[in-house]
PDB file of N, CA and C in Angstrom:
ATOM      1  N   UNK A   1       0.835  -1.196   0.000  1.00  0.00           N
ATOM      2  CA  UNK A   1       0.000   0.000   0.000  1.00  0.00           C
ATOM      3  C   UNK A   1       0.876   1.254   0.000  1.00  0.00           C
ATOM      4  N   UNK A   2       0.750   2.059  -0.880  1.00  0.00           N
ATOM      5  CA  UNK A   2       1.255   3.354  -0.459  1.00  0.00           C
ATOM      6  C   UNK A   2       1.289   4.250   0.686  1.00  0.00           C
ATOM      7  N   UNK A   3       2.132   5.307   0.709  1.00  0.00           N
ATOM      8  CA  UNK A   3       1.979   5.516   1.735  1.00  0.00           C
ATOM      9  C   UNK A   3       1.247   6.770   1.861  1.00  0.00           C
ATOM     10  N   UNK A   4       0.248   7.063   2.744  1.00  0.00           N
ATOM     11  CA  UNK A   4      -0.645   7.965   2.567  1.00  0.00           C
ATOM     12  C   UNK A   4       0.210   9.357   3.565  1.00  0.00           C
ATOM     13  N   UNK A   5       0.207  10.707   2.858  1.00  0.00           N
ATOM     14  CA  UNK A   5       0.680  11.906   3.537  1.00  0.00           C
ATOM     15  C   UNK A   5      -0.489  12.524   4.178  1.00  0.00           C
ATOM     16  N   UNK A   6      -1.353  12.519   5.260  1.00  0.00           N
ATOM     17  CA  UNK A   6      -2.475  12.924   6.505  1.00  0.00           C
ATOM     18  C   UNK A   6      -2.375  14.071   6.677  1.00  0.00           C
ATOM     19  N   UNK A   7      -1.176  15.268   6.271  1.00  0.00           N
ATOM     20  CA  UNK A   7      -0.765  16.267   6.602  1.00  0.00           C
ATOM     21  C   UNK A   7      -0.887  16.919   5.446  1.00  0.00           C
ATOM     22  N   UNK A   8      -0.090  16.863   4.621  1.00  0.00           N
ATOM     23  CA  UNK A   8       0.251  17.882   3.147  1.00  0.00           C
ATOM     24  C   UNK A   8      -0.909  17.285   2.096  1.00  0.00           C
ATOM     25  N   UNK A   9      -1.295  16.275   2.154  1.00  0.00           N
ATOM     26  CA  UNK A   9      -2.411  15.655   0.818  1.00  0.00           C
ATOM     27  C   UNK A   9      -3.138  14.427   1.988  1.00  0.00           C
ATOM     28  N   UNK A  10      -4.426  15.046   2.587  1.00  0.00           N
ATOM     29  CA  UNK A  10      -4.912  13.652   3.465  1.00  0.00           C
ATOM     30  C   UNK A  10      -6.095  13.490   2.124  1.00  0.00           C
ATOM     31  N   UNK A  11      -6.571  11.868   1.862  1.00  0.00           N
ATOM     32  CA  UNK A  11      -7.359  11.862   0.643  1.00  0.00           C
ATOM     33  C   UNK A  11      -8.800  12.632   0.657  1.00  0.00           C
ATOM     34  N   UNK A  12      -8.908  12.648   2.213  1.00  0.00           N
ATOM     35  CA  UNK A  12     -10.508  12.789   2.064  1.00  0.00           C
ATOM     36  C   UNK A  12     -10.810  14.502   2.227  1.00  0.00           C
ATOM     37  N   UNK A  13      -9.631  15.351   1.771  1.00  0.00           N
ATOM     38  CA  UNK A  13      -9.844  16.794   1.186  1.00  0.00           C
ATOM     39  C   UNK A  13      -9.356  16.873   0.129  1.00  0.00           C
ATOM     40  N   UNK A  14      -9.090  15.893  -1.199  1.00  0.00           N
ATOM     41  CA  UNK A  14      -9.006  15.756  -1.825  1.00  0.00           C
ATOM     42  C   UNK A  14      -9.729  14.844  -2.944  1.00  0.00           C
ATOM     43  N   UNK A  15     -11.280  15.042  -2.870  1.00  0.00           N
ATOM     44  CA  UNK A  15     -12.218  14.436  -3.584  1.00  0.00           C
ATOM     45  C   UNK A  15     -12.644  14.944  -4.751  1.00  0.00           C
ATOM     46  N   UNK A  16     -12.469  15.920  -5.543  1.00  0.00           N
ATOM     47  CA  UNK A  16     -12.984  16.389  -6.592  1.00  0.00           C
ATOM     48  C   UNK A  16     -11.954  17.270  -6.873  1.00  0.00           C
ATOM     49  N   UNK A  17     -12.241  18.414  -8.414  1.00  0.00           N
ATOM     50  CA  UNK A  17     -11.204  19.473  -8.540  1.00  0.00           C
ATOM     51  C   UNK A  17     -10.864  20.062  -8.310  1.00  0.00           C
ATOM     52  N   UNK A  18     -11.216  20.115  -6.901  1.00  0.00           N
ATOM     53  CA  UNK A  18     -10.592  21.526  -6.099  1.00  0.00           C
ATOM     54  C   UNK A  18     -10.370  21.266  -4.185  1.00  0.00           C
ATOM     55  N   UNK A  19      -8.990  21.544  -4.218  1.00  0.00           N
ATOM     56  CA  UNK A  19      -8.979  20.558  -2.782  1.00  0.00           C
ATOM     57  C   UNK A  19      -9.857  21.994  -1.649  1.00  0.00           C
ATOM     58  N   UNK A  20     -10.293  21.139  -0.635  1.00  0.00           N
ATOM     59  CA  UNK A  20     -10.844  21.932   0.252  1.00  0.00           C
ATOM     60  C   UNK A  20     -10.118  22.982   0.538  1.00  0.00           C
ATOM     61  N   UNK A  21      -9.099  23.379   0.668  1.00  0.00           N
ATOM     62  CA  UNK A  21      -8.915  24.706   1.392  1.00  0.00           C
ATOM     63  C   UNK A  21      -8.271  25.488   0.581  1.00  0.00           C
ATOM     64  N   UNK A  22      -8.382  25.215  -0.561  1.00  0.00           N
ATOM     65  CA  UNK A  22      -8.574  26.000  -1.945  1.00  0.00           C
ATOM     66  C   UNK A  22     -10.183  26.551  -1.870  1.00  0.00           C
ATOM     67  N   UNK A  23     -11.400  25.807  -1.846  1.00  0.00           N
ATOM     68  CA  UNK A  23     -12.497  26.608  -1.595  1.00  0.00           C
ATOM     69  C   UNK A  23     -12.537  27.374  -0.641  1.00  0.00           C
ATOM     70  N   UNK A  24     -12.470  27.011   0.484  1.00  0.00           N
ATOM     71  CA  UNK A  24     -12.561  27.745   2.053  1.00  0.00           C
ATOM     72  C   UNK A  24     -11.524  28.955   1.635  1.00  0.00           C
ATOM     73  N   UNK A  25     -10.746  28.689   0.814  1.00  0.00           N
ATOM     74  CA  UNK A  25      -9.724  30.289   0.858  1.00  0.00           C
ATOM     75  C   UNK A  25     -11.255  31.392  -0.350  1.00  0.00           C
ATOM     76  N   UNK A  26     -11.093  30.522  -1.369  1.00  0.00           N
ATOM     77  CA  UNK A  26     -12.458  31.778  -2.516  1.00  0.00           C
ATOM     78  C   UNK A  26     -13.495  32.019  -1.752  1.00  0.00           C
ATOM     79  N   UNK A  27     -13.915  30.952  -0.536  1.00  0.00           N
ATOM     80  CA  UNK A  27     -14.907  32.069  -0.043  1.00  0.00           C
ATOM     81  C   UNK A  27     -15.186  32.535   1.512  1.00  0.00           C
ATOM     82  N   UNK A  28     -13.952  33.320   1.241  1.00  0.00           N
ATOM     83  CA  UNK A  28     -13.615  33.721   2.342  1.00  0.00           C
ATOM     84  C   UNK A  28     -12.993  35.282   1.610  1.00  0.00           C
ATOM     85  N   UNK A  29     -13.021  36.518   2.565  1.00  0.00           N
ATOM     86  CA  UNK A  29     -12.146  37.671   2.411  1.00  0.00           C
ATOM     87  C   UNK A  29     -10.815  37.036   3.127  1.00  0.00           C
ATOM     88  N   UNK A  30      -9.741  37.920   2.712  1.00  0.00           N
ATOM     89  CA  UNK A  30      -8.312  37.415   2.692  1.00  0.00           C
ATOM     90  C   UNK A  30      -8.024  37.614   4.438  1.00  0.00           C
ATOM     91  N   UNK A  31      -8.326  38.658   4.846  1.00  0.00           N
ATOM     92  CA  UNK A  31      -8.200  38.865   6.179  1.00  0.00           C
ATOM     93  C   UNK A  31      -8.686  37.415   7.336  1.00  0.00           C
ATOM     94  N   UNK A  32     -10.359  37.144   6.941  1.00  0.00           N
ATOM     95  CA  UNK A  32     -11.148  36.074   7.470  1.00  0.00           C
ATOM     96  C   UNK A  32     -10.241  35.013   7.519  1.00  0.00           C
ATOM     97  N   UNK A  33      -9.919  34.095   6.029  1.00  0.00           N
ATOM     98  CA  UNK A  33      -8.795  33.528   5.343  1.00  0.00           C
ATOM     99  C   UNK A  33      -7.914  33.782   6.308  1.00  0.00           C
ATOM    100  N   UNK A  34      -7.357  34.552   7.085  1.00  0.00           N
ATOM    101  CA  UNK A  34      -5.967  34.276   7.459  1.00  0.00           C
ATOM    102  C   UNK A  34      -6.267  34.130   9.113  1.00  0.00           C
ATOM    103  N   UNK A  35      -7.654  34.739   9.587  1.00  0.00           N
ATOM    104  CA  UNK A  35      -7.925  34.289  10.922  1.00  0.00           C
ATOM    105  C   UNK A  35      -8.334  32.548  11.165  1.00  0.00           C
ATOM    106  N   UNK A  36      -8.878  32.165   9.872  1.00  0.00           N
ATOM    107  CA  UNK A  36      -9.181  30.659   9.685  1.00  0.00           C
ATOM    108  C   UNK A  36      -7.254  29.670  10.068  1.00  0.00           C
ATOM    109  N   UNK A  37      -6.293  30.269   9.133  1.00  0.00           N
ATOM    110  CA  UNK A  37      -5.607  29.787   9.217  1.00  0.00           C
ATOM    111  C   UNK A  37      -5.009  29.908  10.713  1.00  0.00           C
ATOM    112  N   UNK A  38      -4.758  30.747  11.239  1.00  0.00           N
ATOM    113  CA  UNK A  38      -4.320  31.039  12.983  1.00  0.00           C
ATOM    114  C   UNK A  38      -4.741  30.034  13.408  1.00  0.00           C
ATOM    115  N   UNK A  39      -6.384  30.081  13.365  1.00  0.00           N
ATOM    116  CA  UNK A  39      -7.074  29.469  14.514  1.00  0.00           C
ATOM    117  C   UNK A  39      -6.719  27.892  14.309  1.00  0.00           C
ATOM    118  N   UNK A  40      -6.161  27.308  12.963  1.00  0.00           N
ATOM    119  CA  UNK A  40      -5.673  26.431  13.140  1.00  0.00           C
ATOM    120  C   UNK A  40      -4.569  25.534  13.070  1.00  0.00           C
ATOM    121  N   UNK A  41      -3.604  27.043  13.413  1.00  0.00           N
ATOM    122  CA  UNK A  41      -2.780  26.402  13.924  1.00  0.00           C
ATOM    123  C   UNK A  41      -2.536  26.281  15.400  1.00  0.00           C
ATOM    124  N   UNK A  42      -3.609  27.626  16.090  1.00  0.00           N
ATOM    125  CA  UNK A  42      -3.304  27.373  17.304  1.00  0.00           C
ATOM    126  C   UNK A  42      -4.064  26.281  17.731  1.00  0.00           C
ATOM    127  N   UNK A  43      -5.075  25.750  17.025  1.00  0.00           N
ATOM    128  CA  UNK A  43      -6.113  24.223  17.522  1.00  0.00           C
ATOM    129  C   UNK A  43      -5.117  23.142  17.508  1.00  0.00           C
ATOM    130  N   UNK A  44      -4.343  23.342  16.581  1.00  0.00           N
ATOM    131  CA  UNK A  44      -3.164  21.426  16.102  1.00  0.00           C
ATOM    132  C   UNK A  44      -2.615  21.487  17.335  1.00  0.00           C
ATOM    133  N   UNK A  45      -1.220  23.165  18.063  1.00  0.00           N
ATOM    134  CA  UNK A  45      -0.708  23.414  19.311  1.00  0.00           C
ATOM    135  C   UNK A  45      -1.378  22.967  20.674  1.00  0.00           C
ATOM    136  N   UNK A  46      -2.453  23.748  20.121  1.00  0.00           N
ATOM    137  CA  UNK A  46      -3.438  23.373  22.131  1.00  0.00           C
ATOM    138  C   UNK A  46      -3.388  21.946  22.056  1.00  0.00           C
ATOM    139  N   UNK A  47      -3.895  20.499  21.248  1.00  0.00           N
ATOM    140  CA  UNK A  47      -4.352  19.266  21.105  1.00  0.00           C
ATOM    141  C   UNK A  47      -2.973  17.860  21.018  1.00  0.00           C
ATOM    142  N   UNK A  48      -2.227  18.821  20.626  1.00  0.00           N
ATOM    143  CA  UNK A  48      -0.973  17.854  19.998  1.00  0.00           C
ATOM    144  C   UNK A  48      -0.356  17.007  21.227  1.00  0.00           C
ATOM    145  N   UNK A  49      -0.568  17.284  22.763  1.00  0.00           N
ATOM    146  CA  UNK A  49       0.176  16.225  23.355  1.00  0.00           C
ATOM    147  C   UNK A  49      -1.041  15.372  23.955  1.00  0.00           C
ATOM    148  N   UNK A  50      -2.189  15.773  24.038  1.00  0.00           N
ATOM    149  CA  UNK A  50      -3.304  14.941  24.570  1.00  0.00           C
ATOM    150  C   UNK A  50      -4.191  14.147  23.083  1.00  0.00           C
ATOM    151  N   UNK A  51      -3.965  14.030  21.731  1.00  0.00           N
ATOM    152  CA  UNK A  51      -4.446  13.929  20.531  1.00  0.00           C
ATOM    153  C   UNK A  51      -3.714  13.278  19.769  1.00  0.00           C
ATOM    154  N   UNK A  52      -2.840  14.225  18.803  1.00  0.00           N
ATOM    155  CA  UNK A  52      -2.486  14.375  17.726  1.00  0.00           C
ATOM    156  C   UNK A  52      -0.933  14.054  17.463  1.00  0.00           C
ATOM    157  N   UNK A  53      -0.644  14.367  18.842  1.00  0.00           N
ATOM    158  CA  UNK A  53       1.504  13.727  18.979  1.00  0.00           C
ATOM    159  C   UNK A  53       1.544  14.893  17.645  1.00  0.00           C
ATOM    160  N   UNK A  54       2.385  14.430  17.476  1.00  0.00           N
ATOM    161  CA  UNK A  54       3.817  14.643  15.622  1.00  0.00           C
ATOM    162  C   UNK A  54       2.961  14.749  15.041  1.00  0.00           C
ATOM    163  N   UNK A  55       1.583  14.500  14.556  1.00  0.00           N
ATOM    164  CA  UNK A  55       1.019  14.808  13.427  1.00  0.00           C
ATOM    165  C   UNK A  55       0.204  15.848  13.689  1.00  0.00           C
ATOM    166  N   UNK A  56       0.140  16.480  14.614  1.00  0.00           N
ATOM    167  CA  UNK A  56      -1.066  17.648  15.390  1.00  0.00           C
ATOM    168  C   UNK A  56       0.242  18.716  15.087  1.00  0.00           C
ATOM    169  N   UNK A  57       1.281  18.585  15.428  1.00  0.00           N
ATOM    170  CA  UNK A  57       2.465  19.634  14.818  1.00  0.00           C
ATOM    171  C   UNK A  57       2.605  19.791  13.526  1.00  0.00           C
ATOM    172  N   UNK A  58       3.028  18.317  12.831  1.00  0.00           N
ATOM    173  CA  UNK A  58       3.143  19.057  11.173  1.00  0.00           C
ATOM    174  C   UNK A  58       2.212  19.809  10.792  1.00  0.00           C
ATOM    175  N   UNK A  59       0.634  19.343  11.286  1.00  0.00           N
ATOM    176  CA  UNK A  59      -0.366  20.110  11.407  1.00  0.00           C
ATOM    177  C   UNK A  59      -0.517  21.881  11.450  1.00  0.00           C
ATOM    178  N   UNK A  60       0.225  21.589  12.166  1.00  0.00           N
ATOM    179  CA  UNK A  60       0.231  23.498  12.628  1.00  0.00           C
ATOM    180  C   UNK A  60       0.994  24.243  12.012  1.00  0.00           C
ATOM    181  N   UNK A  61       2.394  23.069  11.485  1.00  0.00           N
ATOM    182  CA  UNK A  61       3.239  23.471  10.722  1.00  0.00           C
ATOM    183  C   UNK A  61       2.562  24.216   9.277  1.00  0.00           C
ATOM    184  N   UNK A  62       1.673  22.871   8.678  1.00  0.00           N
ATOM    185  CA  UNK A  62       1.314  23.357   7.577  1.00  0.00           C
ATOM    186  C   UNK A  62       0.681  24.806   7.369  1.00  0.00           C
ATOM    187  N   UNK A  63      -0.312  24.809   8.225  1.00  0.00           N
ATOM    188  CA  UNK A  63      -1.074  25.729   8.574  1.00  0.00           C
ATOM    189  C   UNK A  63      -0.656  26.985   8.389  1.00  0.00           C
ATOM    190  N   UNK A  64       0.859  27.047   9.358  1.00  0.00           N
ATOM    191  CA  UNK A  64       1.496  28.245   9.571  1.00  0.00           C
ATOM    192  C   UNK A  64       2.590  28.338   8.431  1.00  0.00           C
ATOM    193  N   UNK A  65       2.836  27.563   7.369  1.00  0.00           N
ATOM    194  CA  UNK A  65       3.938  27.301   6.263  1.00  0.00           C
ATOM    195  C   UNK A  65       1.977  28.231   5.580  1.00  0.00           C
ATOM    196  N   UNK A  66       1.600  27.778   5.203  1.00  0.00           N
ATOM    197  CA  UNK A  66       0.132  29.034   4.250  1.00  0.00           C
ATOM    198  C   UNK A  66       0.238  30.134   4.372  1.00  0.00           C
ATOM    199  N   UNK A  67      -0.159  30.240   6.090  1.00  0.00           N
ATOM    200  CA  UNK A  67      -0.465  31.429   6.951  1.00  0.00           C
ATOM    201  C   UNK A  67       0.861  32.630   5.909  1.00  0.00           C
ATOM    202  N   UNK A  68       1.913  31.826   6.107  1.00  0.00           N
ATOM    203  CA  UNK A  68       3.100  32.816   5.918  1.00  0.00           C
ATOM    204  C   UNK A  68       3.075  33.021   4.334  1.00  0.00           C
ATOM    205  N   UNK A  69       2.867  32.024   3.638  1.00  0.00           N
ATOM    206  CA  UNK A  69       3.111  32.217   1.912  1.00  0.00           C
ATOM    207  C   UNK A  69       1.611  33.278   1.621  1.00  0.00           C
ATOM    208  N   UNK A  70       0.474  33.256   2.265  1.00  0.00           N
ATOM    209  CA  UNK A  70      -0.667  34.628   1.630  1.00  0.00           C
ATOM    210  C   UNK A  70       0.320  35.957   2.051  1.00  0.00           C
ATOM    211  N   UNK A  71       0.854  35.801   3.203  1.00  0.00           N
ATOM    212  CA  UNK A  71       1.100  37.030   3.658  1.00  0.00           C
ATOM    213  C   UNK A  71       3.020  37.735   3.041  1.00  0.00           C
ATOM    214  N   UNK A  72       3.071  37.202   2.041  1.00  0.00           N
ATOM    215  CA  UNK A  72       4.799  37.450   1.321  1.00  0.00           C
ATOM    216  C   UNK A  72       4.098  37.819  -0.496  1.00  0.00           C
TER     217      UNK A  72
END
């Protein structure tokens, strides 16, 4: 079986032509859009040692690797 990436490509936001947070960004204003992204990275932080371990971080990572590329 391959190996599935849960973080950068999980399959099940990736069902049709447009991955989810490609929509959630068009409908959203850019500002909203970037409070969405905060809030989750600070959700992966708060959860990651009672949850999520290492994958509740890359988590936040990703989040905050976005957060930073809208805002450059």
């Amino acid at each position: 079986m391959d190996d599935i990436d849960l973080v950068n490509q999980p399959p099940h936001y990736n069902q049709s032509d447009i991955e989810c947070i490609e929509a959630i960004e068009a409908s959203m204003a850019k500002e909203a859009f970037e409070g969405y992204l905060k809030g989750n990275v600070l959700k992966y932080l708060w959860r990651y040692e009672k949850k999520g371990g290492k994958q509740d971080l890359d988590k936040a990572n990703w989040y905050l690797t976005k957060l930073r590329s809208i805002l450059e």
